[in-house]
Structures are given as C-alpha cells and as structure tokens.
PDB file of N, CA and C in Angstrom:
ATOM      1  N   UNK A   1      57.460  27.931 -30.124  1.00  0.00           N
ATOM      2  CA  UNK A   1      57.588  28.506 -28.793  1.00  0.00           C
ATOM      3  C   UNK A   1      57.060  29.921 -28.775  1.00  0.00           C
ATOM      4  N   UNK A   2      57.123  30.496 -29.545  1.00  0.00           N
ATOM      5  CA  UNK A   2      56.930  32.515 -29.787  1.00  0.00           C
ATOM      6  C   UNK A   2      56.004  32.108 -30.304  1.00  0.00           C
ATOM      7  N   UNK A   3      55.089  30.994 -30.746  1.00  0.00           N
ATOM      8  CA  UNK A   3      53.353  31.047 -31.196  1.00  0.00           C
ATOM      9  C   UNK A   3      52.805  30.860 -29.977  1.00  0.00           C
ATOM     10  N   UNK A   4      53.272  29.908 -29.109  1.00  0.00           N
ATOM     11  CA  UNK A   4      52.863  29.427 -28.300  1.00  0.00           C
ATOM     12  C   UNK A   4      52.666  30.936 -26.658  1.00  0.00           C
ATOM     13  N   UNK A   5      53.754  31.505 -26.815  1.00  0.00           N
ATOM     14  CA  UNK A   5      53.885  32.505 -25.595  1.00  0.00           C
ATOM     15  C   UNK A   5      52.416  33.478 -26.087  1.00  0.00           C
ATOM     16  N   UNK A   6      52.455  33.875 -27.257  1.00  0.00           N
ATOM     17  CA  UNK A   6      51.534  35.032 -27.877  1.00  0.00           C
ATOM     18  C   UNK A   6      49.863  34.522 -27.531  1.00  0.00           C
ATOM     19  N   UNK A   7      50.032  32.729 -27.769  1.00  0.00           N
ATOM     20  CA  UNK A   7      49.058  32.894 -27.428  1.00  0.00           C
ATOM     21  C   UNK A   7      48.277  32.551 -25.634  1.00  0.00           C
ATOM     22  N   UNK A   8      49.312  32.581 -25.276  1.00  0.00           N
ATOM     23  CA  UNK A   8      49.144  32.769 -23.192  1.00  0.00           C
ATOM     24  C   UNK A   8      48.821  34.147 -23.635  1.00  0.00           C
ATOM     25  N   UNK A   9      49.470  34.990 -23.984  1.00  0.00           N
ATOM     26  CA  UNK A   9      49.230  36.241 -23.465  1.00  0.00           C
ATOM     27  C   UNK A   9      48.091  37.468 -24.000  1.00  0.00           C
ATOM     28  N   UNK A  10      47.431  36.817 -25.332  1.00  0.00           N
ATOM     29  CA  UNK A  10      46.263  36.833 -25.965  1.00  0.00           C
ATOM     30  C   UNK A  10      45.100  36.154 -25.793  1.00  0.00           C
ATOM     31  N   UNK A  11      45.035  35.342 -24.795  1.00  0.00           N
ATOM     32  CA  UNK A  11      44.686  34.478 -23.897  1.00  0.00           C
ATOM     33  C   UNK A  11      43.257  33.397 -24.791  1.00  0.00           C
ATOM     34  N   UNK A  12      44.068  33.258 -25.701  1.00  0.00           N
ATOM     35  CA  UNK A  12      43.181  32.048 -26.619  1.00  0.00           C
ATOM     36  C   UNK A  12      43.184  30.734 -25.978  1.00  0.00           C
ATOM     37  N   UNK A  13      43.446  30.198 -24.931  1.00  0.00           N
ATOM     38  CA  UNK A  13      43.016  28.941 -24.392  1.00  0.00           C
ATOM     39  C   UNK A  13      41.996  29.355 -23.374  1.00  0.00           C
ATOM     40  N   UNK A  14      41.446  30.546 -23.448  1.00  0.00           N
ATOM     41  CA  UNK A  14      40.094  30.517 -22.668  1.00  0.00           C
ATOM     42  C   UNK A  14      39.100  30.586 -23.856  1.00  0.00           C
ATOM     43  N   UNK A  15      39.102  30.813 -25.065  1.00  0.00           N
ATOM     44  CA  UNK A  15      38.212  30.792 -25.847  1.00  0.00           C
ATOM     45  C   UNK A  15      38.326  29.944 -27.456  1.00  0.00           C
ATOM     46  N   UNK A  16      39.453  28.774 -26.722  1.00  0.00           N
ATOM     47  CA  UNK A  16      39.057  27.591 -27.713  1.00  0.00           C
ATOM     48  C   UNK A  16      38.118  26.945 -27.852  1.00  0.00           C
ATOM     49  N   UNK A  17      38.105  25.524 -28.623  1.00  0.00           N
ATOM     50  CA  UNK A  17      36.888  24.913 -28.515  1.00  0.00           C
ATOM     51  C   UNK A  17      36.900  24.075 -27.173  1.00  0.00           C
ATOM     52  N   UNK A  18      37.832  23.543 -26.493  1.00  0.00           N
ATOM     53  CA  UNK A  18      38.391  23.407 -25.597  1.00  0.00           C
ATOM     54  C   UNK A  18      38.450  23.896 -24.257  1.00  0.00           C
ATOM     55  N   UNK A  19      38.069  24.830 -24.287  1.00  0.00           N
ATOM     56  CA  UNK A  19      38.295  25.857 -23.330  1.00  0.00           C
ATOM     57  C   UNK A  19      37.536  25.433 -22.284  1.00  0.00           C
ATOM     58  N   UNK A  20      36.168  24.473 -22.055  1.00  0.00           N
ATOM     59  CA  UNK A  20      35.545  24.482 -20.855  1.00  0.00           C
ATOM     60  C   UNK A  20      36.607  23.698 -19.781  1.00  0.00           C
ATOM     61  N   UNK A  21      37.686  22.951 -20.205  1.00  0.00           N
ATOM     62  CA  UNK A  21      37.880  22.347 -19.116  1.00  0.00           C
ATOM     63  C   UNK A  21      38.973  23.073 -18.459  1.00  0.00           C
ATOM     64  N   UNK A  22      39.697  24.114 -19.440  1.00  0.00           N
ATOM     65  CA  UNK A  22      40.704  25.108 -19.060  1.00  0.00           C
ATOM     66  C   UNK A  22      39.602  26.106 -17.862  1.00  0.00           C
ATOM     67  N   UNK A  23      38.233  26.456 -18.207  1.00  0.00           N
ATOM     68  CA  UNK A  23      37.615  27.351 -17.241  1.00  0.00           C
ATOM     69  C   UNK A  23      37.163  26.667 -15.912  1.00  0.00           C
ATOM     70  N   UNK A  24      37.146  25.323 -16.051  1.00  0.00           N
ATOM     71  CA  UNK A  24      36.867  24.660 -14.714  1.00  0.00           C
ATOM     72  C   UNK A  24      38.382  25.003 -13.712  1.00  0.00           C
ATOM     73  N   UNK A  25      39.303  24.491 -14.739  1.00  0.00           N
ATOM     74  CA  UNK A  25      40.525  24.410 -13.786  1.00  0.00           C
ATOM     75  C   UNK A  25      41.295  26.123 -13.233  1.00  0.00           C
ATOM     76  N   UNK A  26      40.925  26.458 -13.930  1.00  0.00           N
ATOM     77  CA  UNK A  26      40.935  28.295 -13.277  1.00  0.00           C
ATOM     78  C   UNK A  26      40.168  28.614 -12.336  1.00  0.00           C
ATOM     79  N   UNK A  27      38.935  28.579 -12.554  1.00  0.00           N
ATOM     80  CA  UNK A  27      37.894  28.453 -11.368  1.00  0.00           C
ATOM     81  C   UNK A  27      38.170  27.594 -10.123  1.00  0.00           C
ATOM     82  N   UNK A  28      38.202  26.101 -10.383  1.00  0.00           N
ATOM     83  CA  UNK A  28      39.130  25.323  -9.608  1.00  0.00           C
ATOM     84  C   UNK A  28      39.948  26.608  -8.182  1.00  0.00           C
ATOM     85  N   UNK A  29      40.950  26.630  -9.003  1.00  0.00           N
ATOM     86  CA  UNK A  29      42.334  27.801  -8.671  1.00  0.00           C
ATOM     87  C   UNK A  29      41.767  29.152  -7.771  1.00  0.00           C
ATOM     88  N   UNK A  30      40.933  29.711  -8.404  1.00  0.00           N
ATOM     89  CA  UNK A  30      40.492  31.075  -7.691  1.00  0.00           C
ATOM     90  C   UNK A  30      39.906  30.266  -6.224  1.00  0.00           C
ATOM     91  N   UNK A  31      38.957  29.631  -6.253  1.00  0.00           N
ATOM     92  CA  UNK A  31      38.178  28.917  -5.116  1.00  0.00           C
ATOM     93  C   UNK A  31      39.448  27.979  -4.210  1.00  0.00           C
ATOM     94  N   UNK A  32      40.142  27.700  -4.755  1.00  0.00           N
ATOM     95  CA  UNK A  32      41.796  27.201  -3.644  1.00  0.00           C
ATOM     96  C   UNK A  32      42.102  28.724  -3.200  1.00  0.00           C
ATOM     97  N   UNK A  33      42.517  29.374  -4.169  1.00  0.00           N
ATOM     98  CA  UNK A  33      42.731  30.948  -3.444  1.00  0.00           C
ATOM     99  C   UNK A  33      41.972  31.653  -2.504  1.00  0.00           C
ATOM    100  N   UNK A  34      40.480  31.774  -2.405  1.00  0.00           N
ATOM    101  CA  UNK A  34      39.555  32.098  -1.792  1.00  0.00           C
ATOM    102  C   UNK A  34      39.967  31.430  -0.446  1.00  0.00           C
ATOM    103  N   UNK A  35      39.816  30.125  -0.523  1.00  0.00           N
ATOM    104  CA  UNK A  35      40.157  28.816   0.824  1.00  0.00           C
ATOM    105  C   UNK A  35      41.122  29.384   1.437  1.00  0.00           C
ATOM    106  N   UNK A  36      42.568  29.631   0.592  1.00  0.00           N
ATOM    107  CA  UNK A  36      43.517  29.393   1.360  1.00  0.00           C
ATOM    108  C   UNK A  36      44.236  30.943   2.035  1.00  0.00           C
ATOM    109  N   UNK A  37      43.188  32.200   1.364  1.00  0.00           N
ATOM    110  CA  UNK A  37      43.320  33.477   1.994  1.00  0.00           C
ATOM    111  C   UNK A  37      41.690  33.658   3.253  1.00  0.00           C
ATOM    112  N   UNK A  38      41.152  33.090   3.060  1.00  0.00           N
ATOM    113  CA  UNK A  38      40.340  33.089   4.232  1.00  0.00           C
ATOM    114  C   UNK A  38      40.906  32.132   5.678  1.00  0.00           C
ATOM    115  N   UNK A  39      41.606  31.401   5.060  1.00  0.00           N
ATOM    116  CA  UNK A  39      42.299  30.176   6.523  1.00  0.00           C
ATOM    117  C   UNK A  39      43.537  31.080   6.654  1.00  0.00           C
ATOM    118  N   UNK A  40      44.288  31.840   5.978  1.00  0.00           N
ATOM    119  CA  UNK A  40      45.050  33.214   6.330  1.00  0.00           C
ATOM    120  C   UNK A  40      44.758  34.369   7.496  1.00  0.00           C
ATOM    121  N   UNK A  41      43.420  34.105   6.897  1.00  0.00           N
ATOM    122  CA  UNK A  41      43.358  35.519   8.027  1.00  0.00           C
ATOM    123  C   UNK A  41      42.781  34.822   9.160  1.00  0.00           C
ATOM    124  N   UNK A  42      41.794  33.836   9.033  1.00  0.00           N
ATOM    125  CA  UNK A  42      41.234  33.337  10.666  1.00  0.00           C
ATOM    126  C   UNK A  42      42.413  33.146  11.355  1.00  0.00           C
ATOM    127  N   UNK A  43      43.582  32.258  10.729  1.00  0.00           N
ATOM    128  CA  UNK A  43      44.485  32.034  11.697  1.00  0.00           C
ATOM    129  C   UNK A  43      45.443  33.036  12.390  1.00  0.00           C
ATOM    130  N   UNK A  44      45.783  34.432  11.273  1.00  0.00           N
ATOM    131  CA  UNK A  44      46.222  35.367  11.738  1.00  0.00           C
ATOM    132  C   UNK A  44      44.896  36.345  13.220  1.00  0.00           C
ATOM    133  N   UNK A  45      43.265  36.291  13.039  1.00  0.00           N
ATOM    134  CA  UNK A  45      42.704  36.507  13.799  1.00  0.00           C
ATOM    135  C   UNK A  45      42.979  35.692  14.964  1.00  0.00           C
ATOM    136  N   UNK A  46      42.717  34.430  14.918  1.00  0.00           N
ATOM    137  CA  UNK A  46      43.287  33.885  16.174  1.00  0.00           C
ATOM    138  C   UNK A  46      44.785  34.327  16.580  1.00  0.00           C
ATOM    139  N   UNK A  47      45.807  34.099  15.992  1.00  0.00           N
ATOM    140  CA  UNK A  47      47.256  34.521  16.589  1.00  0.00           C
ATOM    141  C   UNK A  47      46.787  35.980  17.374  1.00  0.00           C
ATOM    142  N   UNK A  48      46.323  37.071  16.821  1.00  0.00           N
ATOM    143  CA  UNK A  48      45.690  38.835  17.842  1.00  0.00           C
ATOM    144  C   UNK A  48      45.178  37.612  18.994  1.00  0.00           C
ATOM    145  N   UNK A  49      44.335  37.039  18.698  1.00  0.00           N
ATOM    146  CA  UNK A  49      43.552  37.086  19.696  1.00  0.00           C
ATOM    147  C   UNK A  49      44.164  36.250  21.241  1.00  0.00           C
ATOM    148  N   UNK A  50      45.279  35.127  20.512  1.00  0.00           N
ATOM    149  CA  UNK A  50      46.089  34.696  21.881  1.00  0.00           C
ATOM    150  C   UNK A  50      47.133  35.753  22.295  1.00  0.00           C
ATOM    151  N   UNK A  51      47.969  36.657  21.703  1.00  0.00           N
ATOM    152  CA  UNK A  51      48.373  37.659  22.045  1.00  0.00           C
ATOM    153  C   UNK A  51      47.632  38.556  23.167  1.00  0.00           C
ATOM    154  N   UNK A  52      46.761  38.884  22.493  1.00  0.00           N
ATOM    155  CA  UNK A  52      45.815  39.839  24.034  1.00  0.00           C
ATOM    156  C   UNK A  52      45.491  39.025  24.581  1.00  0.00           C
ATOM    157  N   UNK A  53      44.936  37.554  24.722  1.00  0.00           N
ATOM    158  CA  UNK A  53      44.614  36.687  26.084  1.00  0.00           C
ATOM    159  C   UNK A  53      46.393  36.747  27.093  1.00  0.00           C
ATOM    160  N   UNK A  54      47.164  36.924  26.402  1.00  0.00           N
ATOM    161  CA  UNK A  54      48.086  36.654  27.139  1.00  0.00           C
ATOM    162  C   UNK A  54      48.681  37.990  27.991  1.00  0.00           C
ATOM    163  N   UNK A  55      48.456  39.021  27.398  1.00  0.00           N
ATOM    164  CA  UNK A  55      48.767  40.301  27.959  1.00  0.00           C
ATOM    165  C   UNK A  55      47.648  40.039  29.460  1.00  0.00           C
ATOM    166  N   UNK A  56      46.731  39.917  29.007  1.00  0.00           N
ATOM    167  CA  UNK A  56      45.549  40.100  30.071  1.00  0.00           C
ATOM    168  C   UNK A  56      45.996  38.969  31.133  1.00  0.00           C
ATOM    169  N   UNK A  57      46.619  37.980  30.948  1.00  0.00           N
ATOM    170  CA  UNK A  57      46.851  37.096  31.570  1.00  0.00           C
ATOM    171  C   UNK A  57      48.025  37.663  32.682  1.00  0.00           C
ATOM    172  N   UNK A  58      48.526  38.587  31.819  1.00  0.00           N
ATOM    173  CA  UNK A  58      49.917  38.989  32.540  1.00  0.00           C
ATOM    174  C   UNK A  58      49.786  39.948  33.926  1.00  0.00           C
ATOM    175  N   UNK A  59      48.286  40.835  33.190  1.00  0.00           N
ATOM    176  CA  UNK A  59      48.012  41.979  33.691  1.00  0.00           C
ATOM    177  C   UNK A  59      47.107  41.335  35.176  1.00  0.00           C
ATOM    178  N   UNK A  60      46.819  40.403  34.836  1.00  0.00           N
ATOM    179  CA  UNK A  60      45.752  39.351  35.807  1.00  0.00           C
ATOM    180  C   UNK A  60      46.513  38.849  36.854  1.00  0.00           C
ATOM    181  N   UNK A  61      48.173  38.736  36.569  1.00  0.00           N
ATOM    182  CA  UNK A  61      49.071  37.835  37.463  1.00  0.00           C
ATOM    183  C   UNK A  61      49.248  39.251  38.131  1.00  0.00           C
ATOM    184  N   UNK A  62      50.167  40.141  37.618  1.00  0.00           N
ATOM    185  CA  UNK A  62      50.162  41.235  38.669  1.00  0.00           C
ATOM    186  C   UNK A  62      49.936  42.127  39.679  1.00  0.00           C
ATOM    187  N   UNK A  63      48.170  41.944  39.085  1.00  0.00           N
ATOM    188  CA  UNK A  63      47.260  42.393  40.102  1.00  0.00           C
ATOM    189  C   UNK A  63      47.362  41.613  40.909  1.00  0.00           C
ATOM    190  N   UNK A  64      47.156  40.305  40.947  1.00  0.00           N
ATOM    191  CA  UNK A  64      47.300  38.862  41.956  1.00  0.00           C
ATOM    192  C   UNK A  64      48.247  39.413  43.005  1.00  0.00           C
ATOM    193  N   UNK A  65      49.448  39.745  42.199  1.00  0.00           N
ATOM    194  CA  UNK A  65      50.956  39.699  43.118  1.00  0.00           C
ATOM    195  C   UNK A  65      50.368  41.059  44.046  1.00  0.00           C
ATOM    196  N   UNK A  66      50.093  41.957  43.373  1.00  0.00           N
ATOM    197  CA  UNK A  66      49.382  43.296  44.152  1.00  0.00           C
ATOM    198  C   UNK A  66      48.817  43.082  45.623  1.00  0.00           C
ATOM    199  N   UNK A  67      47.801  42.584  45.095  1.00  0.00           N
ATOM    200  CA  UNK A  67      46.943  41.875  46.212  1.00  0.00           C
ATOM    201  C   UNK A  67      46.978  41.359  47.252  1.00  0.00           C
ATOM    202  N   UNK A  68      48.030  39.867  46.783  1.00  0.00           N
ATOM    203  CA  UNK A  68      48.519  39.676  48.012  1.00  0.00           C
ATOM    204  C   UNK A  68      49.233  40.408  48.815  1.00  0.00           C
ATOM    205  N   UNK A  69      50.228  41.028  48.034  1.00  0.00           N
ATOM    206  CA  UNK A  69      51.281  41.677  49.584  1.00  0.00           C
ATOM    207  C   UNK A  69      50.383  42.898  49.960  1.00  0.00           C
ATOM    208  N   UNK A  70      49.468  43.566  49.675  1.00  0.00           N
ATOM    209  CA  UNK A  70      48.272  44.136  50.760  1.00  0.00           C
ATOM    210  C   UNK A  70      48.221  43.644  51.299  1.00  0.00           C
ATOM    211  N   UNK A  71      47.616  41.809  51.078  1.00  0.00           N
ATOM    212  CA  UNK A  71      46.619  41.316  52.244  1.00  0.00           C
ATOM    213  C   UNK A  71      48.161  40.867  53.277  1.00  0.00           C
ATOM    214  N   UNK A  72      49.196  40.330  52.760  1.00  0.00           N
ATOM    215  CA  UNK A  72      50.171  40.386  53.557  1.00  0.00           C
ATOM    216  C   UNK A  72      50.582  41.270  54.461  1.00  0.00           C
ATOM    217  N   UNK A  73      50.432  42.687  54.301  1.00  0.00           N
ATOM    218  CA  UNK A  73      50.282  44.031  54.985  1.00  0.00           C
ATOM    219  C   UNK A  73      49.760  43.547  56.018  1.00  0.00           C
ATOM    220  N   UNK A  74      48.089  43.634  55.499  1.00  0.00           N
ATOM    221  CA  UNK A  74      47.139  43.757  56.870  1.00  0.00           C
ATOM    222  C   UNK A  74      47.344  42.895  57.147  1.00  0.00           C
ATOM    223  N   UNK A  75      47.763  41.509  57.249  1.00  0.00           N
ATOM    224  CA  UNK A  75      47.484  40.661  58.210  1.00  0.00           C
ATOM    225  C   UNK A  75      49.132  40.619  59.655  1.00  0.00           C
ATOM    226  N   UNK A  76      49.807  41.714  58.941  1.00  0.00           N
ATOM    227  CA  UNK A  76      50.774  41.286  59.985  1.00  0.00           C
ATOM    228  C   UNK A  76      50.381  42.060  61.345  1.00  0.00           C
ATOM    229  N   UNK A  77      50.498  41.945  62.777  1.00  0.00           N
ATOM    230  CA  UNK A  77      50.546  42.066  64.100  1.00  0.00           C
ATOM    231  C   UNK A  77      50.342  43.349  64.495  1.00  0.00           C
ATOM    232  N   UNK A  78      51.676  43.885  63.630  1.00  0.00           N
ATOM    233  CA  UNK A  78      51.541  45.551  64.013  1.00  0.00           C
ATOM    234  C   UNK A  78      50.778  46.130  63.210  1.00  0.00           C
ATOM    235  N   UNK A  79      49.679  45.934  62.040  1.00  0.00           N
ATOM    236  CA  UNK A  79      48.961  46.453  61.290  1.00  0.00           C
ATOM    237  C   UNK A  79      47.264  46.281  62.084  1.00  0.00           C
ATOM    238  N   UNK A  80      47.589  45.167  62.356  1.00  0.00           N
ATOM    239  CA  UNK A  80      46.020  44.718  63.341  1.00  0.00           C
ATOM    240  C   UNK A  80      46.276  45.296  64.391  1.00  0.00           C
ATOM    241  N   UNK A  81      47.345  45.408  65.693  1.00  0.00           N
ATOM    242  CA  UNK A  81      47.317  46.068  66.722  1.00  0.00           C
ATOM    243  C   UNK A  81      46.933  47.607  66.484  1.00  0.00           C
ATOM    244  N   UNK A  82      47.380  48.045  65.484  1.00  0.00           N
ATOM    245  CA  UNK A  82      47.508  49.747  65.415  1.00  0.00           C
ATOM    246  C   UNK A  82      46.157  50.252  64.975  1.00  0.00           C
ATOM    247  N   UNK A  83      45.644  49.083  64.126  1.00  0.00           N
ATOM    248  CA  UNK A  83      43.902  49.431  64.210  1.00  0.00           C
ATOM    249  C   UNK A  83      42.912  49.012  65.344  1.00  0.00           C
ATOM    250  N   UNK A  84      43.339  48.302  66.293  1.00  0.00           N
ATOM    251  CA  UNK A  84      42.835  47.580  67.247  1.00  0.00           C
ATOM    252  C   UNK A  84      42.915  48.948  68.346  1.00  0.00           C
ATOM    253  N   UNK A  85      44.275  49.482  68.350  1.00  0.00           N
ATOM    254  CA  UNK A  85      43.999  50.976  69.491  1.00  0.00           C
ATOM    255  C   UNK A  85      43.067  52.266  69.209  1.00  0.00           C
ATOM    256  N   UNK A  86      42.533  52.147  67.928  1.00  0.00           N
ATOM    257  CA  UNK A  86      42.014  53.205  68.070  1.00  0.00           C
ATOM    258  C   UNK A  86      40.628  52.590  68.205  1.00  0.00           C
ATOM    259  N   UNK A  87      40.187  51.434  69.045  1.00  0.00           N
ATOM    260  CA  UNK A  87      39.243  51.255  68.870  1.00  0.00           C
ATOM    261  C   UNK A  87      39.214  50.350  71.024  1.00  0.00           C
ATOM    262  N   UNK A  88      40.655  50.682  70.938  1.00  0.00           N
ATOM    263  CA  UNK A  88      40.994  50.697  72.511  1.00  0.00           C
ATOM    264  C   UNK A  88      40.932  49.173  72.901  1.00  0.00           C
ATOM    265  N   UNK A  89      41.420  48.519  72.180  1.00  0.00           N
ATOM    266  CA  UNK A  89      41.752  46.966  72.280  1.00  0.00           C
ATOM    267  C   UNK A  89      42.965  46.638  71.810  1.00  0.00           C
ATOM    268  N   UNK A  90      43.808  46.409  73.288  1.00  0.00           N
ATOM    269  CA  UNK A  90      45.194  46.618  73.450  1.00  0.00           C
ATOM    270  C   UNK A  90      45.864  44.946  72.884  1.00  0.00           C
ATOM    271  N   UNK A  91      46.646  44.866  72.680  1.00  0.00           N
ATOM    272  CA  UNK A  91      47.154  43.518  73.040  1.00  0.00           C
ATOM    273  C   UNK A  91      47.586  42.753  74.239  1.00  0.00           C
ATOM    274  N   UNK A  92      47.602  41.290  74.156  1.00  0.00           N
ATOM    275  CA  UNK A  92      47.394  40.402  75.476  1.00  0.00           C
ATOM    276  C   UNK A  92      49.038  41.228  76.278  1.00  0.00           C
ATOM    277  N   UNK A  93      49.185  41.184  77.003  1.00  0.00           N
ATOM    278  CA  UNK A  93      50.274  40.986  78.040  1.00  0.00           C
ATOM    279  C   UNK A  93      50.868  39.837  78.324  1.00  0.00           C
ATOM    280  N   UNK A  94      49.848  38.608  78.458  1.00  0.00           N
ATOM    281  CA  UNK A  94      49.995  37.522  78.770  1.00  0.00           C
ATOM    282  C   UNK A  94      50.206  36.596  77.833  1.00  0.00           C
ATOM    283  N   UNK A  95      50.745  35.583  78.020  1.00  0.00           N
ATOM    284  CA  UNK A  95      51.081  34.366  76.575  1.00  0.00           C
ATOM    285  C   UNK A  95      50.277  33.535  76.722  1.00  0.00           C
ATOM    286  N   UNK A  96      50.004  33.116  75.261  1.00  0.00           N
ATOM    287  CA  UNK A  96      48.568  32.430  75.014  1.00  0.00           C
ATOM    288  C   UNK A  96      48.506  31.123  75.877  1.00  0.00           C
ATOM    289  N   UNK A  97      48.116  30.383  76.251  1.00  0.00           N
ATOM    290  CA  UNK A  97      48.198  28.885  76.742  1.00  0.00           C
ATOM    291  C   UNK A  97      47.357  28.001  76.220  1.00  0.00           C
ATOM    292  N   UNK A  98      47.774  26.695  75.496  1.00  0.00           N
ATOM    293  CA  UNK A  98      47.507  25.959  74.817  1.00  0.00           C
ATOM    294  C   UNK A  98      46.790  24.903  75.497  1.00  0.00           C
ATOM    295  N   UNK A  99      45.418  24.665  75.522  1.00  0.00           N
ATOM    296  CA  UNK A  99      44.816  23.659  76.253  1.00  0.00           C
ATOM    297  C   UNK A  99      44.148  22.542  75.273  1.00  0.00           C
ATOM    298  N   UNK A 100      45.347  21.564  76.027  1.00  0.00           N
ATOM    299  CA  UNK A 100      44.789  19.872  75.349  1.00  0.00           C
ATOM    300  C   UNK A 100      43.828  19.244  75.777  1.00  0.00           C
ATOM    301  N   UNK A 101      42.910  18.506  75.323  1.00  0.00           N
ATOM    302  CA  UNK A 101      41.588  18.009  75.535  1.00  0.00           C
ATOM    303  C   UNK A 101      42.632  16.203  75.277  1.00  0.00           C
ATOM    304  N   UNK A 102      42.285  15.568  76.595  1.00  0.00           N
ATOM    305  CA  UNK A 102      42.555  14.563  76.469  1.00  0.00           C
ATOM    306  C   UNK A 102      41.557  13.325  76.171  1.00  0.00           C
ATOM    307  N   UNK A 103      41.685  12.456  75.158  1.00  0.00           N
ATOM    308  CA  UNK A 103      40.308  11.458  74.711  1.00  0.00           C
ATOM    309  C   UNK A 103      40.547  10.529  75.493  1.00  0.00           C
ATOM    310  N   UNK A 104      39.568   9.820  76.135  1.00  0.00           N
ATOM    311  CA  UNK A 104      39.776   8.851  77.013  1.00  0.00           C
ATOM    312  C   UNK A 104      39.798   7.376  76.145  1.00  0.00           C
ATOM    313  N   UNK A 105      40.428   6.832  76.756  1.00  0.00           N
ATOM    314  CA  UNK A 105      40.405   5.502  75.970  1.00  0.00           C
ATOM    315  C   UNK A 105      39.153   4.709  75.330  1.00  0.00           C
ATOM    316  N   UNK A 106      38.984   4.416  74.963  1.00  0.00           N
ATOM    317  CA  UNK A 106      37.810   3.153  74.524  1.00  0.00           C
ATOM    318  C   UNK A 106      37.863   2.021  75.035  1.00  0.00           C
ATOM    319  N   UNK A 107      36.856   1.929  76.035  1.00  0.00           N
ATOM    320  CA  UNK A 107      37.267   0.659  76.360  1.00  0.00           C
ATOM    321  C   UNK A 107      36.576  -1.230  75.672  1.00  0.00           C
ATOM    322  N   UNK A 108      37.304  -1.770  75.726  1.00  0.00           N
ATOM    323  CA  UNK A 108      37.062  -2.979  74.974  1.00  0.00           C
ATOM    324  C   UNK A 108      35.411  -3.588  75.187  1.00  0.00           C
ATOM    325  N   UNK A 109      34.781  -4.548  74.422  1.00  0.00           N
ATOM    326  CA  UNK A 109      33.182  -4.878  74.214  1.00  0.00           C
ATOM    327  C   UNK A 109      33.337  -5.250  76.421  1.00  0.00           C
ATOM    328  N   UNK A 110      34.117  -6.199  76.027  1.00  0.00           N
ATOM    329  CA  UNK A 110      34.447  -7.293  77.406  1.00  0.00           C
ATOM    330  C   UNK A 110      34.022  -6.267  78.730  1.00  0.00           C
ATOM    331  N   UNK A 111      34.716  -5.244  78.504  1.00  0.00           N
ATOM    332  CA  UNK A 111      35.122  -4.531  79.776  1.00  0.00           C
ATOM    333  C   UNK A 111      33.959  -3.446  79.869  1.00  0.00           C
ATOM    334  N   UNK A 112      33.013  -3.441  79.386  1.00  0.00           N
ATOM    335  CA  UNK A 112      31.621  -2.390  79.156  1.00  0.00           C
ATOM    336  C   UNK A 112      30.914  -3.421  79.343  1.00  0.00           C
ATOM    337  N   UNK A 113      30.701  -5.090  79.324  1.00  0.00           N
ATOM    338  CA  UNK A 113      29.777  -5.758  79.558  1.00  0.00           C
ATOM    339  C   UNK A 113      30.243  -5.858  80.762  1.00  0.00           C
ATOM    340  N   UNK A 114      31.186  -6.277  82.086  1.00  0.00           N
ATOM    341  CA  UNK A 114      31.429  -6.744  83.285  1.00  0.00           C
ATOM    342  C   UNK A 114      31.322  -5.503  83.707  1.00  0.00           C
ATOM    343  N   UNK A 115      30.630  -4.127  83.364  1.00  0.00           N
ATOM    344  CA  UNK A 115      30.862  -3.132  84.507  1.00  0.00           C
ATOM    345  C   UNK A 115      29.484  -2.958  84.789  1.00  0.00           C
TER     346      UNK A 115
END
C-alpha cells in the first residue's frame, strides 16, 4: 500500500512501459473537462442573457401601461373639448340622433317575374 501511494505521487504510471493507455485515459479526462466547462459557461451565458430579456420585457410592459393611460387621457371628452376651444369648436348643445337605414325586403323569384 505505502509502495503503491509513493508511486501515484512520483507519478510512475505515466512513464511505465504501460503508460500509453494510462495517457489516453488522462487525455480522455482533460477533453471531458474542456466539454463539460465550456457547456458551463454557455449555459451560464444563456441564463445573463434570459435575465436581461426579461428585465427589458418588464421595462417594455410599463412603458405599455404608460402609454395607455396618456392615450386614455386624451381621449376623454373634457381633454378633446378643451383643445377643441382654443381652436373655437364648441361642443354640440344638441343630442346626437341615431338614424336607421331600413333594408327593404327581398322579394321572392315569383313576385319579380309577375311585376
């Protein structure tokens, strides 16, 4: 066991006779390491990168909410009337009146041939 530790740590199984298949499987190892710290960081790059899509997303809804209650502003009555006077276009006095357009019937093949 104490021959065996001395020689891990004197590192004679890289330069036995033996040794090529010990240097494949190290090599092996570094190139899994390489793999599996490069798929580390892309995925940590992607995680930044949905983080700020989502801030922006947030910052995107707010403005939205902004927006509308402006356009909610201007579109109410007393916001259009009060720009409408300085341009001396008062509001109606009168109430609107709703005019229906009545469709006349269709009349049947029968009753367009006997007329």
């Amino acid at each position: 066991m104490k021959h065996g530790v001395f020689d891990i740590l004197k590192a004679r199984f890289l330069i036995n006779d033996d040794a090529m298949k010990n240097w494949r499987f190290i090599v092996f190892i570094i190139l899994l390491a390489i793999i599996m710290i490069a798929n580390t960081q892309r995925y940590e790059q992607k995680v930044f990168e949905i983080a700020k899509l989502n801030n922006e997303v947030k910052e995107l809804r707010s403005e939205f909410v902004d927006r509308r209650s402006e356009l909610m502003k201007l579109k109410m009555e007393s916001t259009v009337s009060e720009k409408m006077l300085s341009k001396e276009i008062y509001p109606s006095t009168v109430p609107p009146i709703k005019i229906e357009v009545k469709k006349e019937k269709e009349k049947s093949f029968f009753k367009r041939i006997w007329q």
